[in-house]
PDB file of N, CA and C in Angstrom:
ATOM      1  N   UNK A   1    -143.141 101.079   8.385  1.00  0.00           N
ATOM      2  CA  UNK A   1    -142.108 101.685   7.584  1.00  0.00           C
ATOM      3  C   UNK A   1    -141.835 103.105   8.092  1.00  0.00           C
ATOM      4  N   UNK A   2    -140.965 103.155   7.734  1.00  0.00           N
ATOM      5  CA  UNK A   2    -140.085 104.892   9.139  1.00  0.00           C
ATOM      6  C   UNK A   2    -139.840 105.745   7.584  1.00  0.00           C
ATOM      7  N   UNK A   3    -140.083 107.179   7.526  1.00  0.00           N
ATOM      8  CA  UNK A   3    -139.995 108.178   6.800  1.00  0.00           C
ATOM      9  C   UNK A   3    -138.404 108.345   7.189  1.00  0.00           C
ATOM     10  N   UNK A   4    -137.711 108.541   6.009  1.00  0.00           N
ATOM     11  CA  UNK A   4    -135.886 108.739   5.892  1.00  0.00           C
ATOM     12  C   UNK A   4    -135.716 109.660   5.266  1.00  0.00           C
ATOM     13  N   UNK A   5    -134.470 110.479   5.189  1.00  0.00           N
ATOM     14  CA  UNK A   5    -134.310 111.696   4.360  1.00  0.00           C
ATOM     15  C   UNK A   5    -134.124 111.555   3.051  1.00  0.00           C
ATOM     16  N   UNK A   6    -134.258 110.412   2.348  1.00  0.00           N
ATOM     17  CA  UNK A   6    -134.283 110.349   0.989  1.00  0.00           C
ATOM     18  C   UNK A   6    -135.733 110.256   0.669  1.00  0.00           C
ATOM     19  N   UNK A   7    -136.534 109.802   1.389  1.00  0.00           N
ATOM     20  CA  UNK A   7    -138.110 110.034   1.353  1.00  0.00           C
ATOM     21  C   UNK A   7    -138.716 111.089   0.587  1.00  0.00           C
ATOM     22  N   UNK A   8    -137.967 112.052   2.121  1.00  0.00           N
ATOM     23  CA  UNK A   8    -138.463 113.228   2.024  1.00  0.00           C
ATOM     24  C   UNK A   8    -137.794 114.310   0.507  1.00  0.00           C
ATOM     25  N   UNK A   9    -136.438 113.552   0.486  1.00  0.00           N
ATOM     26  CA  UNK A   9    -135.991 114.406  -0.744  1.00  0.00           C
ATOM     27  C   UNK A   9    -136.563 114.314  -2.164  1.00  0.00           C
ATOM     28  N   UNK A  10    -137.060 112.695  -1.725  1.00  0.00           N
ATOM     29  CA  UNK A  10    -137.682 112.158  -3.500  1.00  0.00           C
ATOM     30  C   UNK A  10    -139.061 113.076  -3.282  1.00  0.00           C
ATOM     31  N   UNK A  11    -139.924 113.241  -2.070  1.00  0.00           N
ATOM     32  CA  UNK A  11    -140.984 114.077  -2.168  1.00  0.00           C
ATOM     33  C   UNK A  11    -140.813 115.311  -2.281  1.00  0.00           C
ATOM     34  N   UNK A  12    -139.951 115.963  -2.362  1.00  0.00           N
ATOM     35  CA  UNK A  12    -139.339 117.439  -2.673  1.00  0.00           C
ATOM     36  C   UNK A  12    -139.331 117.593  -4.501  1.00  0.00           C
ATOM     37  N   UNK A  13    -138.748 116.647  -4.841  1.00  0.00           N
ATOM     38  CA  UNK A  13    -138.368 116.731  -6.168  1.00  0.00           C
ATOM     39  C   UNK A  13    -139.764 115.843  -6.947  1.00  0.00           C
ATOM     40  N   UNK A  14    -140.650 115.539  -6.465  1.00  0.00           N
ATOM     41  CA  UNK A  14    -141.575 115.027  -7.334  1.00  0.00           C
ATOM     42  C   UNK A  14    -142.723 116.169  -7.179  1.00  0.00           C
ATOM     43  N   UNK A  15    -142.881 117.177  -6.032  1.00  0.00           N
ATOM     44  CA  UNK A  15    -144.072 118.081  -5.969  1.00  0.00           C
ATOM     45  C   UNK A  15    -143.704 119.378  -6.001  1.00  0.00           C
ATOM     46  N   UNK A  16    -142.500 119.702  -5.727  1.00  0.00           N
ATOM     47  CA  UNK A  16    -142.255 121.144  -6.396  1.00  0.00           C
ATOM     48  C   UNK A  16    -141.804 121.008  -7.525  1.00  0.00           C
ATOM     49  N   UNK A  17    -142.219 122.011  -8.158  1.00  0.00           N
ATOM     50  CA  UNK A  17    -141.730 122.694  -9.772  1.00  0.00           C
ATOM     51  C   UNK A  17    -141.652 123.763  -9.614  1.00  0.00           C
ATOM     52  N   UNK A  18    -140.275 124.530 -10.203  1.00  0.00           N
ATOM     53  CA  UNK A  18    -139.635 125.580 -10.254  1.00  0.00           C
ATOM     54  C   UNK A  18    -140.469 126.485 -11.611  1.00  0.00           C
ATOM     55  N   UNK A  19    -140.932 127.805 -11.328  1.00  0.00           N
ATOM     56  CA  UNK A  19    -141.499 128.520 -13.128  1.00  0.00           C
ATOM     57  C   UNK A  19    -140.092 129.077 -13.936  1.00  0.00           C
ATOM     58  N   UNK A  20    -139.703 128.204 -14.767  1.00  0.00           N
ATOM     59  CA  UNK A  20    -138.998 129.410 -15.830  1.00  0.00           C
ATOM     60  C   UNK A  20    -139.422 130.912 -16.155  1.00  0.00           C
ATOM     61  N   UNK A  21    -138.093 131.572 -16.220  1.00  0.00           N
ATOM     62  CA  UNK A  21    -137.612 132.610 -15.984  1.00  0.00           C
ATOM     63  C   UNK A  21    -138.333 132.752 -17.539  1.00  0.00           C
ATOM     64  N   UNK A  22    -137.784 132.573 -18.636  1.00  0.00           N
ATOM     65  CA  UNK A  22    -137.790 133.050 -19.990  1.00  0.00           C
ATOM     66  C   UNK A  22    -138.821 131.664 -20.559  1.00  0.00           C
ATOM     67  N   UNK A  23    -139.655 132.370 -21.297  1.00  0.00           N
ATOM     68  CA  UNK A  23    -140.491 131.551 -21.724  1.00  0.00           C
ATOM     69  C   UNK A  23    -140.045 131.553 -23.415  1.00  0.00           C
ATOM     70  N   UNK A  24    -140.371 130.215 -24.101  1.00  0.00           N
ATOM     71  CA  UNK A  24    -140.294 129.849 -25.220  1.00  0.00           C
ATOM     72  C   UNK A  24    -141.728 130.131 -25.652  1.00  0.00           C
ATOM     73  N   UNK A  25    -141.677 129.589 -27.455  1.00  0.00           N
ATOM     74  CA  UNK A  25    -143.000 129.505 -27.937  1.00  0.00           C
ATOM     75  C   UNK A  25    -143.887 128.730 -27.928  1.00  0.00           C
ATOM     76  N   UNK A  26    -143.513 127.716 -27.596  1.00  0.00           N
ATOM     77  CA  UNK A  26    -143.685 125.983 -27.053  1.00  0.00           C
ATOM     78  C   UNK A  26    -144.585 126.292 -25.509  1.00  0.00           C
ATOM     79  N   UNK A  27    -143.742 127.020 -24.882  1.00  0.00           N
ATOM     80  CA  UNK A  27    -144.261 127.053 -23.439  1.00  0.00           C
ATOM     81  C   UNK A  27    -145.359 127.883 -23.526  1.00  0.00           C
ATOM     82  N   UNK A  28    -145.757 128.416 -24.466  1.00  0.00           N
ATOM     83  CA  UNK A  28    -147.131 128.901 -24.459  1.00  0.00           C
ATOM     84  C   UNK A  28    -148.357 128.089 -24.618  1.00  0.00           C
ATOM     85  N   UNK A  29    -148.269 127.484 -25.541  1.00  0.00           N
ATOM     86  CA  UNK A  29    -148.920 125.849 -26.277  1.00  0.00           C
ATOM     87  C   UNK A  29    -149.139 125.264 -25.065  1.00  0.00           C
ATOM     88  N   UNK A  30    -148.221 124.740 -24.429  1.00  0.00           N
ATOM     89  CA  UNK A  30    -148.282 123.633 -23.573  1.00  0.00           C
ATOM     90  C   UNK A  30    -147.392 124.499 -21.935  1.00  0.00           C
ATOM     91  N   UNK A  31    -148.285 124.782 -21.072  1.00  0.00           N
ATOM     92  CA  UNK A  31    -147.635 125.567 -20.168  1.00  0.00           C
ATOM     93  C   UNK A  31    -147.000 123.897 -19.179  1.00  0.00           C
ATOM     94  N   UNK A  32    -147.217 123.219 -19.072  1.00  0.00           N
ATOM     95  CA  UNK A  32    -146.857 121.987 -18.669  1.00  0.00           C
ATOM     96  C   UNK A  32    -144.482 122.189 -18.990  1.00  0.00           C
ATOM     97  N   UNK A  33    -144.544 122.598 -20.071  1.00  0.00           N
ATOM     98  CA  UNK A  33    -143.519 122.807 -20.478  1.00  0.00           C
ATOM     99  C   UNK A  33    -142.710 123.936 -19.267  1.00  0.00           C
ATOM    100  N   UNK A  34    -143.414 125.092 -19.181  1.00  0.00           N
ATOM    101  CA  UNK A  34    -143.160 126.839 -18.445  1.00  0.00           C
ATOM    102  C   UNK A  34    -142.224 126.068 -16.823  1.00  0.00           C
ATOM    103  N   UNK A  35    -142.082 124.806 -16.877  1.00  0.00           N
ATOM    104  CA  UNK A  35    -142.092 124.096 -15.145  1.00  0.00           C
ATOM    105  C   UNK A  35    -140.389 123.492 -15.099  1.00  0.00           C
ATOM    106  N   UNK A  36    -139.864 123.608 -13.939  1.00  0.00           N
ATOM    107  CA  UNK A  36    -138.228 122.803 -14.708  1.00  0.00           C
ATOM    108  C   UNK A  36    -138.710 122.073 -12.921  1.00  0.00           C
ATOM    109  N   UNK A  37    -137.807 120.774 -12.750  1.00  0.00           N
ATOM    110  CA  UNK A  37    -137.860 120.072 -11.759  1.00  0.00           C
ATOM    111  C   UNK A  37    -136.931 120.765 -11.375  1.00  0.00           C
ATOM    112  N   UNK A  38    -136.930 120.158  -9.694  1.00  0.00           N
ATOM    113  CA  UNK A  38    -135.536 120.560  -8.931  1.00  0.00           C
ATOM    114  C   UNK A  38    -134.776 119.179  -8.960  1.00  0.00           C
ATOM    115  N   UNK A  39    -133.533 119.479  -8.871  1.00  0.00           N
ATOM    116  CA  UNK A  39    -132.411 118.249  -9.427  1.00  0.00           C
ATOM    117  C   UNK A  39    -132.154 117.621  -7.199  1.00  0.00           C
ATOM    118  N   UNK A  40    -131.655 116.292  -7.624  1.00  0.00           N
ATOM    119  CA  UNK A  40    -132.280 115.753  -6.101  1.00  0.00           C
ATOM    120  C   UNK A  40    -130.955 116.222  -5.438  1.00  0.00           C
ATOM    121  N   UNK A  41    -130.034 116.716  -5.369  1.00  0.00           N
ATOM    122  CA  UNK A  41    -128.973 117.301  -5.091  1.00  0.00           C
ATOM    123  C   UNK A  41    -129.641 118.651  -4.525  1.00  0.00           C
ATOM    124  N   UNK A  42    -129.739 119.340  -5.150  1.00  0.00           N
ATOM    125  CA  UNK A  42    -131.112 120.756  -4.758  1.00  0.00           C
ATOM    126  C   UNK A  42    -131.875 120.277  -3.342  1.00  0.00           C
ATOM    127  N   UNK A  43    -132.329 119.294  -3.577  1.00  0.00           N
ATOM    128  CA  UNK A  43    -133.572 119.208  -2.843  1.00  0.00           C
ATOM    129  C   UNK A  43    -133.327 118.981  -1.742  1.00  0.00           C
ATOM    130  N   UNK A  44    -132.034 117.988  -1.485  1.00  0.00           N
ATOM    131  CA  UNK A  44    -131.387 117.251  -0.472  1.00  0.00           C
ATOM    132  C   UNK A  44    -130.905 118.842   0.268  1.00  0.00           C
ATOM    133  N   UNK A  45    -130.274 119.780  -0.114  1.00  0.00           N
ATOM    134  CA  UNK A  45    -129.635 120.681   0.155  1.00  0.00           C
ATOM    135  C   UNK A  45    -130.969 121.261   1.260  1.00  0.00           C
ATOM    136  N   UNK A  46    -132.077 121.367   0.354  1.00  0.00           N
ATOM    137  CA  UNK A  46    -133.177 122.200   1.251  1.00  0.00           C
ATOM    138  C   UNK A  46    -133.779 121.482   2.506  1.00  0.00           C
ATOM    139  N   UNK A  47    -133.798 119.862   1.985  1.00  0.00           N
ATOM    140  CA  UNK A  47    -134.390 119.454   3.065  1.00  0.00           C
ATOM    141  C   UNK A  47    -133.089 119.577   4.600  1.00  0.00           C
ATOM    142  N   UNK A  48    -131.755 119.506   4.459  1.00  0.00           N
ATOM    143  CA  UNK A  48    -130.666 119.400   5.132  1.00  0.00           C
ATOM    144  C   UNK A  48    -130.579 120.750   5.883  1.00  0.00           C
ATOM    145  N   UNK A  49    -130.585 122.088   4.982  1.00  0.00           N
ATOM    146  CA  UNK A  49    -130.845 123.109   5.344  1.00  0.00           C
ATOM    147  C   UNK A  49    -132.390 123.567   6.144  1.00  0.00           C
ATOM    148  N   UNK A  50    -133.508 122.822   6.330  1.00  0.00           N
ATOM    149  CA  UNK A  50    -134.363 122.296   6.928  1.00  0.00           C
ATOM    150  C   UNK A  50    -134.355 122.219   7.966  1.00  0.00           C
ATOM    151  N   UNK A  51    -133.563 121.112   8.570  1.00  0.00           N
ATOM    152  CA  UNK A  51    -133.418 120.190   9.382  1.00  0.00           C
ATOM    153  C   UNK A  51    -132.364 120.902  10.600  1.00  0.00           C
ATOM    154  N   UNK A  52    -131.519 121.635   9.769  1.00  0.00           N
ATOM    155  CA  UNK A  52    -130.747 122.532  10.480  1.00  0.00           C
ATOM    156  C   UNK A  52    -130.980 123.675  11.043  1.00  0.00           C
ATOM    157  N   UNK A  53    -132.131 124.188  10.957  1.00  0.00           N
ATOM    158  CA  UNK A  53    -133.140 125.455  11.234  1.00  0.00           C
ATOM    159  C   UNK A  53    -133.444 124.499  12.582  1.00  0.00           C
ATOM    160  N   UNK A  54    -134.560 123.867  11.898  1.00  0.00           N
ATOM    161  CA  UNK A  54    -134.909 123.137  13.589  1.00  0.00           C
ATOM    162  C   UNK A  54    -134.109 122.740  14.147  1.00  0.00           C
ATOM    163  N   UNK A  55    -133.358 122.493  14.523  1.00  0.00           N
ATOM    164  CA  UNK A  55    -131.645 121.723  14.995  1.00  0.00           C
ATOM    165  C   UNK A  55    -131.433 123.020  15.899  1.00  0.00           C
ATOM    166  N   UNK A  56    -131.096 124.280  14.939  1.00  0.00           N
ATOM    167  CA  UNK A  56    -130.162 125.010  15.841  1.00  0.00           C
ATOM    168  C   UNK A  56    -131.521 126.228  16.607  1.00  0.00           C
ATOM    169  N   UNK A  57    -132.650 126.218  16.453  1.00  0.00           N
ATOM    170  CA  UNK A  57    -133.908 126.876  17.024  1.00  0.00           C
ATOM    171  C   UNK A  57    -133.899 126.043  18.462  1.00  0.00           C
ATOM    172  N   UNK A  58    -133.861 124.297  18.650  1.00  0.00           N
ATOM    173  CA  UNK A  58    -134.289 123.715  19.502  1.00  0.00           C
ATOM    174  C   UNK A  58    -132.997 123.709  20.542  1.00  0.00           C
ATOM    175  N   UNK A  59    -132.074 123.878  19.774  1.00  0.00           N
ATOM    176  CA  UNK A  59    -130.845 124.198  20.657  1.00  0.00           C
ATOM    177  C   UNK A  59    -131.213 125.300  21.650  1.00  0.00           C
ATOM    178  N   UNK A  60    -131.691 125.951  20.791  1.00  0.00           N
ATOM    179  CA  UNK A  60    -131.583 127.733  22.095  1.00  0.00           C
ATOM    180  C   UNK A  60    -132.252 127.723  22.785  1.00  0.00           C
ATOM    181  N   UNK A  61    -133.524 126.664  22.589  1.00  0.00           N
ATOM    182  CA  UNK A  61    -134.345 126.458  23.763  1.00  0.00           C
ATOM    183  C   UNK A  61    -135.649 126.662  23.405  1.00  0.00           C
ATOM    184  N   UNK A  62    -136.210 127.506  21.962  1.00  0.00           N
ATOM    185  CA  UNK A  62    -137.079 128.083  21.428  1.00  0.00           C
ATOM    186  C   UNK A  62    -138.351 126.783  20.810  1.00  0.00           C
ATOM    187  N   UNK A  63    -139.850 127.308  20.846  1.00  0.00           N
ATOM    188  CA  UNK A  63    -140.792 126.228  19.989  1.00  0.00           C
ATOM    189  C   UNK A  63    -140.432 125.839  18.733  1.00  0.00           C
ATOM    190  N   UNK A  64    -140.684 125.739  18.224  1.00  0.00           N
ATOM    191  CA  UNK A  64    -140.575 125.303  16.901  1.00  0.00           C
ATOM    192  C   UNK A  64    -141.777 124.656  16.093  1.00  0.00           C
ATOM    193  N   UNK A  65    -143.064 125.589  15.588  1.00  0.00           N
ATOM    194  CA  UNK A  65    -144.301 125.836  15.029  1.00  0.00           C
ATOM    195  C   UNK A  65    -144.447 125.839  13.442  1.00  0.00           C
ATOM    196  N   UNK A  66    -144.987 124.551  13.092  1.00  0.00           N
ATOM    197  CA  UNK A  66    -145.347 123.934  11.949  1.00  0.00           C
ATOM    198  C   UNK A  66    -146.663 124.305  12.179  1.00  0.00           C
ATOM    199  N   UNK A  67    -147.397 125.328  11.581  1.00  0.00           N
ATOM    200  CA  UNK A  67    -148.839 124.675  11.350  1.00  0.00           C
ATOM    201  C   UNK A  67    -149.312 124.030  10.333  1.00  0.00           C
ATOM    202  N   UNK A  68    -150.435 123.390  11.004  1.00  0.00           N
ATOM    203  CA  UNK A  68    -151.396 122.200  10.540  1.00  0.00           C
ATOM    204  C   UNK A  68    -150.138 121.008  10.886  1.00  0.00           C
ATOM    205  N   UNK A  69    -149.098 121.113  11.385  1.00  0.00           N
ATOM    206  CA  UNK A  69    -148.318 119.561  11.543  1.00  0.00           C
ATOM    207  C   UNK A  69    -148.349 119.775  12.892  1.00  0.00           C
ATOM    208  N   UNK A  70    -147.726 120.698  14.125  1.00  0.00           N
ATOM    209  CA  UNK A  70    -147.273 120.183  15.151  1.00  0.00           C
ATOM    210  C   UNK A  70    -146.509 121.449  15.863  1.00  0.00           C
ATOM    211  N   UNK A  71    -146.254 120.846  16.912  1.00  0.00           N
ATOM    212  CA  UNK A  71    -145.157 122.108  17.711  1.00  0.00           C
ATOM    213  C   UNK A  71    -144.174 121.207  18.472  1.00  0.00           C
ATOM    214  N   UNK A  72    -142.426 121.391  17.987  1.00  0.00           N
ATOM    215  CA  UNK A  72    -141.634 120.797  18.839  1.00  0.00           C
ATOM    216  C   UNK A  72    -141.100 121.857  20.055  1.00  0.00           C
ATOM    217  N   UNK A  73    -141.335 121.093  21.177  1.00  0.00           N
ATOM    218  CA  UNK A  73    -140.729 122.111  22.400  1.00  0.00           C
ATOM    219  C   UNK A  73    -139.561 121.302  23.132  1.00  0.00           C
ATOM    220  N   UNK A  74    -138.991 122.125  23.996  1.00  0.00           N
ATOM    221  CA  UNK A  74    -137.677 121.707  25.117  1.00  0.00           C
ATOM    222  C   UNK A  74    -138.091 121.561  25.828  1.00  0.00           C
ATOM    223  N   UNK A  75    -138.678 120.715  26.971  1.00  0.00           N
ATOM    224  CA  UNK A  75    -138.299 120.256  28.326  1.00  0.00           C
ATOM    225  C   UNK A  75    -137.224 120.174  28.770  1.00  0.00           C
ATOM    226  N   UNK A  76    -137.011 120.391  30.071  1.00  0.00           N
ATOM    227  CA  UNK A  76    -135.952 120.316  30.937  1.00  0.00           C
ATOM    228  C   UNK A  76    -136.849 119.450  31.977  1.00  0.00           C
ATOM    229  N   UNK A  77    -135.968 117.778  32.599  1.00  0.00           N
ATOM    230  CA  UNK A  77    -136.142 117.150  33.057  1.00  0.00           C
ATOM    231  C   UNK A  77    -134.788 117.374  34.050  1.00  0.00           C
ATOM    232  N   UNK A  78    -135.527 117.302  35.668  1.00  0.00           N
ATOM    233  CA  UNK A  78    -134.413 117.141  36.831  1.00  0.00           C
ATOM    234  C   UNK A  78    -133.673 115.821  36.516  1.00  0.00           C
ATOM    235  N   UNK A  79    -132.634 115.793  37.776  1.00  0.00           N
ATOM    236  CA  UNK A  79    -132.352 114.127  37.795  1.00  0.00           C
ATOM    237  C   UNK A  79    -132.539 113.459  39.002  1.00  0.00           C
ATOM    238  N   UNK A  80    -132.462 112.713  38.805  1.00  0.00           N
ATOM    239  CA  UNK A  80    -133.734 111.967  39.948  1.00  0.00           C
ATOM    240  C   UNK A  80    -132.999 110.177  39.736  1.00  0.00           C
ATOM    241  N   UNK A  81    -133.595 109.892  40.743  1.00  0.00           N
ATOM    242  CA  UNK A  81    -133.129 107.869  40.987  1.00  0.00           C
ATOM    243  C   UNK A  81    -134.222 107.308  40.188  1.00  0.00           C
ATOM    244  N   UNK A  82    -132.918 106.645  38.931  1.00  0.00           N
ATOM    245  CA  UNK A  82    -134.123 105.233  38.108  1.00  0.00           C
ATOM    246  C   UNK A  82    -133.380 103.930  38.786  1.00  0.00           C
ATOM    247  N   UNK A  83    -134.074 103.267  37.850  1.00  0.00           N
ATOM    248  CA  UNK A  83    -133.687 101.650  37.739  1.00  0.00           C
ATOM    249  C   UNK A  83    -133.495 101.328  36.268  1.00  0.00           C
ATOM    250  N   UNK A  84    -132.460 100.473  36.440  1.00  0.00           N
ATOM    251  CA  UNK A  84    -131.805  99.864  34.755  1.00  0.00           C
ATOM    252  C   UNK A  84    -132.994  98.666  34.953  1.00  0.00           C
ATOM    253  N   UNK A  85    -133.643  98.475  33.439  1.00  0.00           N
ATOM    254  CA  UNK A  85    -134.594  97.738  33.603  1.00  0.00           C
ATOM    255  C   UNK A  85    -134.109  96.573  33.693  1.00  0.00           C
ATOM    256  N   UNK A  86    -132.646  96.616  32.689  1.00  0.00           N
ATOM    257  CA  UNK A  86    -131.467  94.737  32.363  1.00  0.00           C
ATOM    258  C   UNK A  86    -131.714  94.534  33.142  1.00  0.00           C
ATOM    259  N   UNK A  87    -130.933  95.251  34.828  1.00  0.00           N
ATOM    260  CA  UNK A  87    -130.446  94.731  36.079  1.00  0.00           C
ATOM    261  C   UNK A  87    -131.029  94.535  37.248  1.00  0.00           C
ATOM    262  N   UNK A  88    -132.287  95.463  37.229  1.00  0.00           N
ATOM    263  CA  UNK A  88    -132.949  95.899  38.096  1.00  0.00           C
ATOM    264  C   UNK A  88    -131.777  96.727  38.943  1.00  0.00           C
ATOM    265  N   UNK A  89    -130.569  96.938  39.013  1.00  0.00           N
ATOM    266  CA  UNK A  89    -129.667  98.194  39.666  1.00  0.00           C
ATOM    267  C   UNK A  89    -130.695  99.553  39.675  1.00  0.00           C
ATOM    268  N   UNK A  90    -130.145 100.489  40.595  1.00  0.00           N
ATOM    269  CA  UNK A  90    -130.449 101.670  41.024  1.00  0.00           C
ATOM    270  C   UNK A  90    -129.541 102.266  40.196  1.00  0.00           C
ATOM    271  N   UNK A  91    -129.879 103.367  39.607  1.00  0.00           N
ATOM    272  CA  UNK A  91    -129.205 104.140  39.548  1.00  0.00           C
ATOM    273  C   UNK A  91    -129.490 105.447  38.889  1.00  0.00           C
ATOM    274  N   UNK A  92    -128.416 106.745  38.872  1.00  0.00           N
ATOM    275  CA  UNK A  92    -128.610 107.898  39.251  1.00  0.00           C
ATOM    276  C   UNK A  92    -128.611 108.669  37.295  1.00  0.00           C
ATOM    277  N   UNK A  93    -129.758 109.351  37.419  1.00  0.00           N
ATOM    278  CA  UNK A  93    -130.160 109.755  35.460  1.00  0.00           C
ATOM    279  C   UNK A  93    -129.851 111.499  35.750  1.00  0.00           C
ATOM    280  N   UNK A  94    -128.402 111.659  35.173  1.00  0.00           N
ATOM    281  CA  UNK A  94    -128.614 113.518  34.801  1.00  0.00           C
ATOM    282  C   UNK A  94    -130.149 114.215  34.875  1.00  0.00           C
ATOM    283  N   UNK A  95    -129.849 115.292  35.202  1.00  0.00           N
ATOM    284  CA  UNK A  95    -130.474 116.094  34.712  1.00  0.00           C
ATOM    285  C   UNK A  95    -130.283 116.570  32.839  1.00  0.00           C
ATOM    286  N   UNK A  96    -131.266 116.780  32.084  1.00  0.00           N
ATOM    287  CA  UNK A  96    -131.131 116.670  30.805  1.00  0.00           C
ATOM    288  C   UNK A  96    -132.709 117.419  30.195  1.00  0.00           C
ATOM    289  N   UNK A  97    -132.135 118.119  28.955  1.00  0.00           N
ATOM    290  CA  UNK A  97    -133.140 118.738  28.001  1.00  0.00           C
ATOM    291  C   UNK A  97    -133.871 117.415  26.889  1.00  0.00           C
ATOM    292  N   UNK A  98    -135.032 117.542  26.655  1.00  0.00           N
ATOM    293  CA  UNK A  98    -135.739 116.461  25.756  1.00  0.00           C
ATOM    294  C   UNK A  98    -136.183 117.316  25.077  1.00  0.00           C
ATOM    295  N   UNK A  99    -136.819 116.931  23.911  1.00  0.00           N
ATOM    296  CA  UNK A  99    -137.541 117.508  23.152  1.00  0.00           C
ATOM    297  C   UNK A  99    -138.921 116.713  22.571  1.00  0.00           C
ATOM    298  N   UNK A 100    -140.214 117.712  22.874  1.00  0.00           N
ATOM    299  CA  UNK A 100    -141.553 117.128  23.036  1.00  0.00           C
ATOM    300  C   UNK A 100    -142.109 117.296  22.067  1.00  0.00           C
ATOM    301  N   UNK A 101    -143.059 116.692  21.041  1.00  0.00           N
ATOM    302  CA  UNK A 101    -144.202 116.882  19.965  1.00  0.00           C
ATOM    303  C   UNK A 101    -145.304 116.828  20.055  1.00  0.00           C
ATOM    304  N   UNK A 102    -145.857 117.776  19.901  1.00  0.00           N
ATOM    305  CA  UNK A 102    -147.421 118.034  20.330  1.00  0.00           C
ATOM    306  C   UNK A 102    -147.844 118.106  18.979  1.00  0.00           C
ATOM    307  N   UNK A 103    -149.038 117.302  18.116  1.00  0.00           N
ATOM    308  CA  UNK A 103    -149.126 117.541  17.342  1.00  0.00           C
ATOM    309  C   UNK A 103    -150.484 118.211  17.143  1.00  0.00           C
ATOM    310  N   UNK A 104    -150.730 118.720  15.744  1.00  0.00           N
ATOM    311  CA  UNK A 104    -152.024 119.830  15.567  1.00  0.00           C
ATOM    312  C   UNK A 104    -153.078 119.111  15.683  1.00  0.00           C
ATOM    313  N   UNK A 105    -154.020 120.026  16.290  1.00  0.00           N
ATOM    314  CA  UNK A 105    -155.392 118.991  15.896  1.00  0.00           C
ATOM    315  C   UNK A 105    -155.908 118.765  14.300  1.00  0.00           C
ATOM    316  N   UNK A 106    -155.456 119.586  13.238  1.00  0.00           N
ATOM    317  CA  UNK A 106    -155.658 119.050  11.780  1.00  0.00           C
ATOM    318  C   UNK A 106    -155.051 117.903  11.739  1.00  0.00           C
ATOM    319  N   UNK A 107    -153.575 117.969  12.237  1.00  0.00           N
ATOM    320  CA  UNK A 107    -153.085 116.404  12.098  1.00  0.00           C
ATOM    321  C   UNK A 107    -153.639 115.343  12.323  1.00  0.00           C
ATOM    322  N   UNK A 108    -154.546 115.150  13.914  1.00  0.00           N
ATOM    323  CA  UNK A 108    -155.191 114.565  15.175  1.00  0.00           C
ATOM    324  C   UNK A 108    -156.591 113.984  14.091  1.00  0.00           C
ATOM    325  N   UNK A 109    -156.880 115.082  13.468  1.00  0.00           N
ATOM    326  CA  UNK A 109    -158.015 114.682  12.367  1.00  0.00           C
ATOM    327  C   UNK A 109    -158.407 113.844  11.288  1.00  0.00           C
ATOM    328  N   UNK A 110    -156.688 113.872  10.775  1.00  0.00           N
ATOM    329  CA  UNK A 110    -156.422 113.701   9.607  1.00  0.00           C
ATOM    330  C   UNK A 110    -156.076 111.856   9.950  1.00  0.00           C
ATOM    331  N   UNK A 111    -155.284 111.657  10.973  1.00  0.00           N
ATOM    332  CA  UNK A 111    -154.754 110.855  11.424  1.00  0.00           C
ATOM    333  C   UNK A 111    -155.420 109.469  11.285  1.00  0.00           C
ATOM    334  N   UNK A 112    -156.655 110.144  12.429  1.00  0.00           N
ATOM    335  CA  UNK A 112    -158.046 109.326  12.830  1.00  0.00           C
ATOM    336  C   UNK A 112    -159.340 109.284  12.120  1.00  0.00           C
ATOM    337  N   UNK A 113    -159.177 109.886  10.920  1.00  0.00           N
ATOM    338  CA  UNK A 113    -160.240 109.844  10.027  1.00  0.00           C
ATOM    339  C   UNK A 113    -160.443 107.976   9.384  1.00  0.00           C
ATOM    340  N   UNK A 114    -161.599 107.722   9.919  1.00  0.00           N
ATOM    341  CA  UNK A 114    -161.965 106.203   9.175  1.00  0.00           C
ATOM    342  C   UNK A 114    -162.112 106.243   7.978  1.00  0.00           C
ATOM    343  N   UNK A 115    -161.507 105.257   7.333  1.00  0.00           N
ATOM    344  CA  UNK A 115    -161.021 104.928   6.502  1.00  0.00           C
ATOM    345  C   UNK A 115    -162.526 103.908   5.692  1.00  0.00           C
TER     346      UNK A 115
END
């Protein structure tokens, strides 16, 4: 199963809670109350606005450093003679930027921990 941006938005809006500004008398009693959700419209906005940080960072050419998750970088690959695997044909692949994931060793840990 592949992680999608509604995933990630329903996990936005189920683990953050926002603190009210003005507290009631209620919200003293029960601080459970003091908490407002974020509405999934909100959330979608942050994760989108997210996504667009890394987007326009990897554009310029720059890392892009999550710790404890990972580091996305730019390669620049020459171009050089492949083969189409369909045809077995020759033929000629741009030169072109990729982008690489190296992930943390907490991740590496977390990953491979037996279960």
């Amino acid at each position: 199963m592949a992680l999608k941006k509604t995933d990630l938005v329903t996990s936005v809006i189920d683990k953050v809670h926002l603190k009210k500004r003005v507290r009631e008398r209620q919200q003293y009693l029960f601080p459970e109350l003091n908490y407002t959700f974020i509405k999934r419209k909100r959330a979608g906005k942050i994760i989108n606005s997210m996504l667009e940080i890394i987007k326009g960072t990897l554009e310029r050419g720059e890392i892009v450093l999550i710790s404890g998750f990972g580091k996305f970088n730019v390669k620049f690959r020459w171009a050089r003679k492949g083969t189409n695997p369909k045809t077995g044909d020759r033929i000629f692949l741009k030169s072109r930027r990729t982008v690489v994931f190296h992930c943390s060793d907490r991740l590496k840990e977390r990953i491979n921990q037996k279960s």
